[in-house]
Protein backbone atom coordinates (compact mmCIF):
# COMPACT_ATOMS: atom_id res chain seq x y z
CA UNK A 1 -24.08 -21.07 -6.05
CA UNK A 2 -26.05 -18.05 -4.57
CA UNK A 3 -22.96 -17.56 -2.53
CA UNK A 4 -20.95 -17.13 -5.12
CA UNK A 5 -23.06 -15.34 -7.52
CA UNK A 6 -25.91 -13.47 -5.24
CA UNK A 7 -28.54 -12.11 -6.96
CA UNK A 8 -27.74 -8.42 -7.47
CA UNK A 9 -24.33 -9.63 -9.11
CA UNK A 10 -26.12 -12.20 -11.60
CA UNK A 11 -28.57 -9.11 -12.28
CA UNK A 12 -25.60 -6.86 -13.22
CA UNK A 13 -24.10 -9.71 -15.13
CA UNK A 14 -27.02 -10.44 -17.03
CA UNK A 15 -26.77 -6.62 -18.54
CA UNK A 16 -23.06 -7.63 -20.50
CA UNK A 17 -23.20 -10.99 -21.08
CA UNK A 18 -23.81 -11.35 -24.81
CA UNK A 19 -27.19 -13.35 -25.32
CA UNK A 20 -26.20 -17.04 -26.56
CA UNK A 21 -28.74 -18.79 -29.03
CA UNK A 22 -29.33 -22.12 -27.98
CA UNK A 23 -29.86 -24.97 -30.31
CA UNK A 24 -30.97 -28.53 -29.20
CA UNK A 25 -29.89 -31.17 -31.76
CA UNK A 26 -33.40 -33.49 -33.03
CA UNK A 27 -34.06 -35.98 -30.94
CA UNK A 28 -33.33 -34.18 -27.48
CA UNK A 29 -29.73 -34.18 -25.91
CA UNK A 30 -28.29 -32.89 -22.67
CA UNK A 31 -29.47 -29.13 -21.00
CA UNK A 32 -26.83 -26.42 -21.81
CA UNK A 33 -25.31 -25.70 -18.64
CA UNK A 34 -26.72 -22.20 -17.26
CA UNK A 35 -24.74 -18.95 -17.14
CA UNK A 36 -25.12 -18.15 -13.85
CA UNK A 37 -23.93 -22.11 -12.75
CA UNK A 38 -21.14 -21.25 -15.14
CA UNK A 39 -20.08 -17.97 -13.42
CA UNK A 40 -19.97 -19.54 -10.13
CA UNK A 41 -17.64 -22.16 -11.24
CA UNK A 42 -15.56 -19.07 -12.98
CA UNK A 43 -15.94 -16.92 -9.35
CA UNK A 44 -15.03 -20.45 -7.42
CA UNK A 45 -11.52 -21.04 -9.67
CA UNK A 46 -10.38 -17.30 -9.44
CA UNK A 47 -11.06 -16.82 -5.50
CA UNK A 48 -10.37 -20.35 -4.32
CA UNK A 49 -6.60 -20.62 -6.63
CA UNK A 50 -7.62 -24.21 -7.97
CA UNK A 51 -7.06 -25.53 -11.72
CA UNK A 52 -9.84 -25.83 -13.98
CA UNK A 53 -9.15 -29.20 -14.08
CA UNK A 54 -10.24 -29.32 -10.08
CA UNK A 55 -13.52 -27.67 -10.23
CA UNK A 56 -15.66 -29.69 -8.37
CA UNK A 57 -18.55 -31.53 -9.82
CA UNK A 58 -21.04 -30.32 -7.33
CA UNK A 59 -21.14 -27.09 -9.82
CA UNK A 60 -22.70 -28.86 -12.27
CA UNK A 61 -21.35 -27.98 -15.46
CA UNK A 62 -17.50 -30.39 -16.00
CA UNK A 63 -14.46 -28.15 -16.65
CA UNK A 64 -14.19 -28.32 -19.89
CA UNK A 65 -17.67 -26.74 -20.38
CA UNK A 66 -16.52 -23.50 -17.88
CA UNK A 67 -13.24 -22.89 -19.41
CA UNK A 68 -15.18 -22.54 -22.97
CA UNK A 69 -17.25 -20.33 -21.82
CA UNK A 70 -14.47 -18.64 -19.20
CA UNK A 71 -12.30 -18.25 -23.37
CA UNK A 72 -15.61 -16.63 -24.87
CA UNK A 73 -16.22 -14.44 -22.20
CA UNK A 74 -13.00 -13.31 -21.99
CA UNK A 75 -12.60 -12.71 -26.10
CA UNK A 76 -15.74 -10.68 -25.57
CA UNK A 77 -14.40 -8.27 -23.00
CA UNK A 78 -17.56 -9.46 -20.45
CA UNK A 79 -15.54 -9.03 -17.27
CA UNK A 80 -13.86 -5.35 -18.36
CA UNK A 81 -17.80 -4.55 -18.82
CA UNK A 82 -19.00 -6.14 -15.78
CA UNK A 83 -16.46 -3.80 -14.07
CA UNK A 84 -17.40 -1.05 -15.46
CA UNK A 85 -21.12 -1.87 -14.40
CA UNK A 86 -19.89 -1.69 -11.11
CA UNK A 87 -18.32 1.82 -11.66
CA UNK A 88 -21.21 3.00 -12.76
CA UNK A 89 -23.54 1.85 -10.13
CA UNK A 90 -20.71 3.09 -7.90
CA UNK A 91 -20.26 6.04 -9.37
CA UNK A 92 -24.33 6.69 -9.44
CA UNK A 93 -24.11 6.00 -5.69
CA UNK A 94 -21.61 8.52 -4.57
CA UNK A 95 -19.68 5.84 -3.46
CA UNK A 96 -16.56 7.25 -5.84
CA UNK A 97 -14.17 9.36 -4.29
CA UNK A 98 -12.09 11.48 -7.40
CA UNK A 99 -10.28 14.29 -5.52
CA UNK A 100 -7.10 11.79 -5.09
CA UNK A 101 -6.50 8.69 -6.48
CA UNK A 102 -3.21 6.69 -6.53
CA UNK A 103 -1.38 4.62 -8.89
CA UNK A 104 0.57 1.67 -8.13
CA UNK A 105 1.89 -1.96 -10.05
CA UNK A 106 2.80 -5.15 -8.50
CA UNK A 107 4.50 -8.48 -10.04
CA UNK A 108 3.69 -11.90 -10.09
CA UNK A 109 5.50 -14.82 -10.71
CA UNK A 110 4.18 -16.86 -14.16
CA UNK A 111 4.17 -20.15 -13.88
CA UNK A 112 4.32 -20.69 -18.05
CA UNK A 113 5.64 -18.66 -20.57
CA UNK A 114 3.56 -16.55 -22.42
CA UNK A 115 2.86 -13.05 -24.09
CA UNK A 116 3.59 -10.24 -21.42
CA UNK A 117 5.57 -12.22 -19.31
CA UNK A 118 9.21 -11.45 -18.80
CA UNK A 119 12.07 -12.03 -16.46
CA UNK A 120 11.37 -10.04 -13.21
CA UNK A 121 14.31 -8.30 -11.85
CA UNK A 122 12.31 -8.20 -8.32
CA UNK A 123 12.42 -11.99 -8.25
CA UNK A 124 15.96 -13.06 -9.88
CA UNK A 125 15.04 -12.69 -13.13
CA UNK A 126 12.00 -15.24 -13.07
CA UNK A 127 9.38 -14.95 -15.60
CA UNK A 128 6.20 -13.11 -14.27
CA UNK A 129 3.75 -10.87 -15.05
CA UNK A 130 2.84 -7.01 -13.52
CA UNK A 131 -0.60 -5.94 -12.72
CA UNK A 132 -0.81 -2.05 -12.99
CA UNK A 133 -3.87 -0.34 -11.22
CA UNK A 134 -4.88 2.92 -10.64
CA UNK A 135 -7.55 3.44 -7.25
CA UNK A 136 -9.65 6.50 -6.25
CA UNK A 137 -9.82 7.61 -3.01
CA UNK A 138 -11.59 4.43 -1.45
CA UNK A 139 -8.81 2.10 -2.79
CA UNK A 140 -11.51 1.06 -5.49
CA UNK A 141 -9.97 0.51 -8.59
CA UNK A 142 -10.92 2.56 -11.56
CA UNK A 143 -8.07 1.52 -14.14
CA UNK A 144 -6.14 -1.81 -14.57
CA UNK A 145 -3.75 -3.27 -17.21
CA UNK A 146 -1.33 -6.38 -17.29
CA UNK A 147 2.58 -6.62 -18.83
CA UNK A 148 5.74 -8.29 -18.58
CA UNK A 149 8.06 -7.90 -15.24
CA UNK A 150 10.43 -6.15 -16.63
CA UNK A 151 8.53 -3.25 -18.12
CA UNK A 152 9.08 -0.48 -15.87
CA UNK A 153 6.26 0.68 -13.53
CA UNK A 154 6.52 4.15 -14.79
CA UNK A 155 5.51 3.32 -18.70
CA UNK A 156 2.15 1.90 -17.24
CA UNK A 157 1.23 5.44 -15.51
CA UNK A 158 -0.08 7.17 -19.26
CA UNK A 159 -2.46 3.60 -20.47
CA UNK A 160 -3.59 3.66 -17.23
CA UNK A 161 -5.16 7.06 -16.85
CA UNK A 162 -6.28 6.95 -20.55
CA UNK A 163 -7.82 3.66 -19.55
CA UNK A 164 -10.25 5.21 -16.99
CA UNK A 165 -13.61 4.64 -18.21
CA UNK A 166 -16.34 7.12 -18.41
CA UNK A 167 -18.10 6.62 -14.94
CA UNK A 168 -21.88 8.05 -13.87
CA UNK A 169 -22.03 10.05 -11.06
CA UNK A 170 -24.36 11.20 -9.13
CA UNK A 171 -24.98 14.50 -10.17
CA UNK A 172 -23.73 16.49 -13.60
CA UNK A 173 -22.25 14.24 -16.48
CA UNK A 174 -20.17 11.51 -16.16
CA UNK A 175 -16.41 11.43 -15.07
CA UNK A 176 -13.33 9.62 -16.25
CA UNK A 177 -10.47 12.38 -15.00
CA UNK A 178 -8.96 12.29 -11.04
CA UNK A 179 -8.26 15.94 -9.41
CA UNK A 180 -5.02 14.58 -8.38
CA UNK A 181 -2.95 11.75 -8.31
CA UNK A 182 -0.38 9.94 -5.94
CA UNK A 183 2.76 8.05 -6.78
CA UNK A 184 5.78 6.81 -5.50
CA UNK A 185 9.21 7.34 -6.72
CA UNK A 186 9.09 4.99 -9.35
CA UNK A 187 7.19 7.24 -11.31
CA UNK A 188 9.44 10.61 -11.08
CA UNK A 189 9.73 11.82 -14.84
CA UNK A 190 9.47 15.32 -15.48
CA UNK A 191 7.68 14.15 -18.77
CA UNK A 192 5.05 12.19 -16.84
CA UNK A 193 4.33 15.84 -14.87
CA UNK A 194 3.90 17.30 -17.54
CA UNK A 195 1.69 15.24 -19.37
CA UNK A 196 -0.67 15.02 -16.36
CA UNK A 197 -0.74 18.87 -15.91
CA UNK A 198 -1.44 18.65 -19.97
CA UNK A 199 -4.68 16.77 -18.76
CA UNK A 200 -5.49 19.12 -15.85
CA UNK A 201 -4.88 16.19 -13.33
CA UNK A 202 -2.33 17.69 -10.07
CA UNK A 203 -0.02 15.22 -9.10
CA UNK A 204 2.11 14.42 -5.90
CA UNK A 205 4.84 11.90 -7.16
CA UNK A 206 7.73 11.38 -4.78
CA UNK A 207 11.21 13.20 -5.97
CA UNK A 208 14.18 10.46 -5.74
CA UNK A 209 17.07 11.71 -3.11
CA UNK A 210 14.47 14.31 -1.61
CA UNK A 211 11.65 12.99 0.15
CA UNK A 212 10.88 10.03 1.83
CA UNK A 213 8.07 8.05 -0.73
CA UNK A 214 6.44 7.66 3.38
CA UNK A 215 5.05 11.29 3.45
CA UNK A 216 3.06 9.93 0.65
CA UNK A 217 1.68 6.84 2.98
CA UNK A 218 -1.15 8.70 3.91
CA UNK A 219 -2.92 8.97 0.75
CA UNK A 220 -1.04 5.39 -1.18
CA UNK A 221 -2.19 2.96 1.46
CA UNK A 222 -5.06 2.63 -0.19
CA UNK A 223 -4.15 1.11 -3.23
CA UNK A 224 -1.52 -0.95 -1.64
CA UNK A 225 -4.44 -2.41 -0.08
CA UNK A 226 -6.38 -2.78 -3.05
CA UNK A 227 -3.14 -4.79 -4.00
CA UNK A 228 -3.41 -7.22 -0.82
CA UNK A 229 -7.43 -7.52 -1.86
CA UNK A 230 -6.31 -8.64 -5.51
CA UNK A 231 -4.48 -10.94 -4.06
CA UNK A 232 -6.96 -12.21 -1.97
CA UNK A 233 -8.58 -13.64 -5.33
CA UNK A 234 -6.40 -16.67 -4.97
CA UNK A 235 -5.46 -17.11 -8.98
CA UNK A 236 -4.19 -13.84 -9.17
CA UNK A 237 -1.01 -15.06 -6.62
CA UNK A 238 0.79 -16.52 -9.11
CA UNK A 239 0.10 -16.78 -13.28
CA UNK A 240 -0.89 -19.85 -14.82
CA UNK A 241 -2.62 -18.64 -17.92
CA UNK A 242 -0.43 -18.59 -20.99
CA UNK A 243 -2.78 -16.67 -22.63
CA UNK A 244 -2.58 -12.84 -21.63
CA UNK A 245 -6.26 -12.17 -22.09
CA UNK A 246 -7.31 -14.92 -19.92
CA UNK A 247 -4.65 -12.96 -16.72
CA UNK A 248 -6.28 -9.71 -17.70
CA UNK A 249 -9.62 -11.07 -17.04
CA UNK A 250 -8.97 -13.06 -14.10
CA UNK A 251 -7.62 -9.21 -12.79
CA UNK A 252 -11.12 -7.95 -14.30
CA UNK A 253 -13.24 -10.65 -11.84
CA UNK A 254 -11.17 -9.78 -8.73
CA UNK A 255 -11.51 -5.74 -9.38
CA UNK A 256 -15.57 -6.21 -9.90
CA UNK A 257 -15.80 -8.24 -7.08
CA UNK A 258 -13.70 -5.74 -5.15
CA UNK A 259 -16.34 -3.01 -6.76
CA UNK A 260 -19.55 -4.85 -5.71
CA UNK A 261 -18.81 -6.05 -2.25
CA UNK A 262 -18.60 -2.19 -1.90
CA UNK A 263 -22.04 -2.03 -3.31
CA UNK A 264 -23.77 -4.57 -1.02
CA UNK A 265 -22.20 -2.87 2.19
């Protein structure tokens, strides 16, 4: 369990995980599994890829008992506050890098219908889900969001950048704005140019017919391998949630964890 959940991270969980009153029925009755047993049940499922019906019993808590808690988490937006923890402790660090960040989506196939799934015209028109990110510098990401397959790239680029949080820095007030941000082609609108320059962001977005998107290699790699690192959160390769909130946080875990093995280099 310490593996899973070592210290530091249990600390920064413990600051926005909502406190749970616990009340033993008269006459005794069994210990209420403990939160940080429960996360490393949660941290097992989304990095290993198994069902919650295959969590093994060495954990403690049985399956039922994590996926409750996994739901109420969830509902209470834990894991988009765990990440944002990390951001700040990041972000307090120096460890953020703002001057150019990079914005990128990829798809994944769902494995049950659901909201924000659609036919993915990637992947003949199979249902699946996109994960949308947005990655400073570092390839740490600062913004994510979930839809449907079929929802262009491009319409995730304006959420995503609103969805920056307010992050601590080291010195002078917090930040939530990149100096400049990278795209590929799939995200050449004159209206998305503007609306960054409206926000006093620069941006370098690929021109279709004119340049090759591989000029922009140099500075997108990193995301792209903030992709491959998503993926390496085993759950994430393929979507078996039919509830939406319960893919978004799954993508929550895997960016935090991304976040604090950062912190504990």
């Amino acid at each position: 369990m310490e593996r899973l959940v070592p210290d530091d991270l249990w600390a920064l969980f413990r600051r926005v995980v909502p406190p749970t009153e616990v009340r033993r029925p008269q006459g005794g009755g069994r210990r209420r599994a403990g939160d940080r047993e429960v996360l490393a049940a949660i941290v097992f499922v989304a990095t290993s890829g198994c069902t919650w019906r295959q969590l093994p019993p060495v954990f403690g808590p049985c399956w039922q008992t994590v996926y409750r808690r996994f739901a109420r988490w969830s509902r209470d937006r834990v894991w988009a506050r765990l990440h944002r923890v990390v951001l700040d402790e990041l972000g307090a660090r120096g460890e953020l890098d703002w001057s150019r960040c990079a914005i990128d989506s990829v798809s994944v196939r769902a494995a049950k219908r659901g909201p924000l799934t659609g036919p993915n015209p990637t992947d003949r028109g199979k249902s699946g889900s996109k994960i949308h990110l947005i990655t400073d510098r570092n390839g740490l990401p600062l913004s994510l969001g979930i839809s449907a397959a079929n929802l262009h790239g491009s319409q995730g680029l304006e959420p995503l950048v609103r969805g920056i949080p307010p992050v601590r820095s080291r010195r002078g007030p917090r930040r939530r704005r990149p100096a400049k941000l990278h795209a590929d082609k799939g995200y050449d609108y004159d209206h998305l140019r503007r609306w960054l320059r409206s926000r006093g962001i620069a941006h370098r977005i690929a021109r279709k017919g004119v340049e090759s998107s591989k000029r922009l290699g140099r500075h997108r790699w990193v995301v792209e391998r903030t992709v491959s690192r998503l993926a390496g959160c085993r759950h994430l390769r393929r979507r078996y949630e039919r509830k939406a909130e319960h893919f978004l946080a799954f993508v929550g875990i895997a960016a935090a964890l991304i976040g604090y093995r950062r912190l504990t280099k």
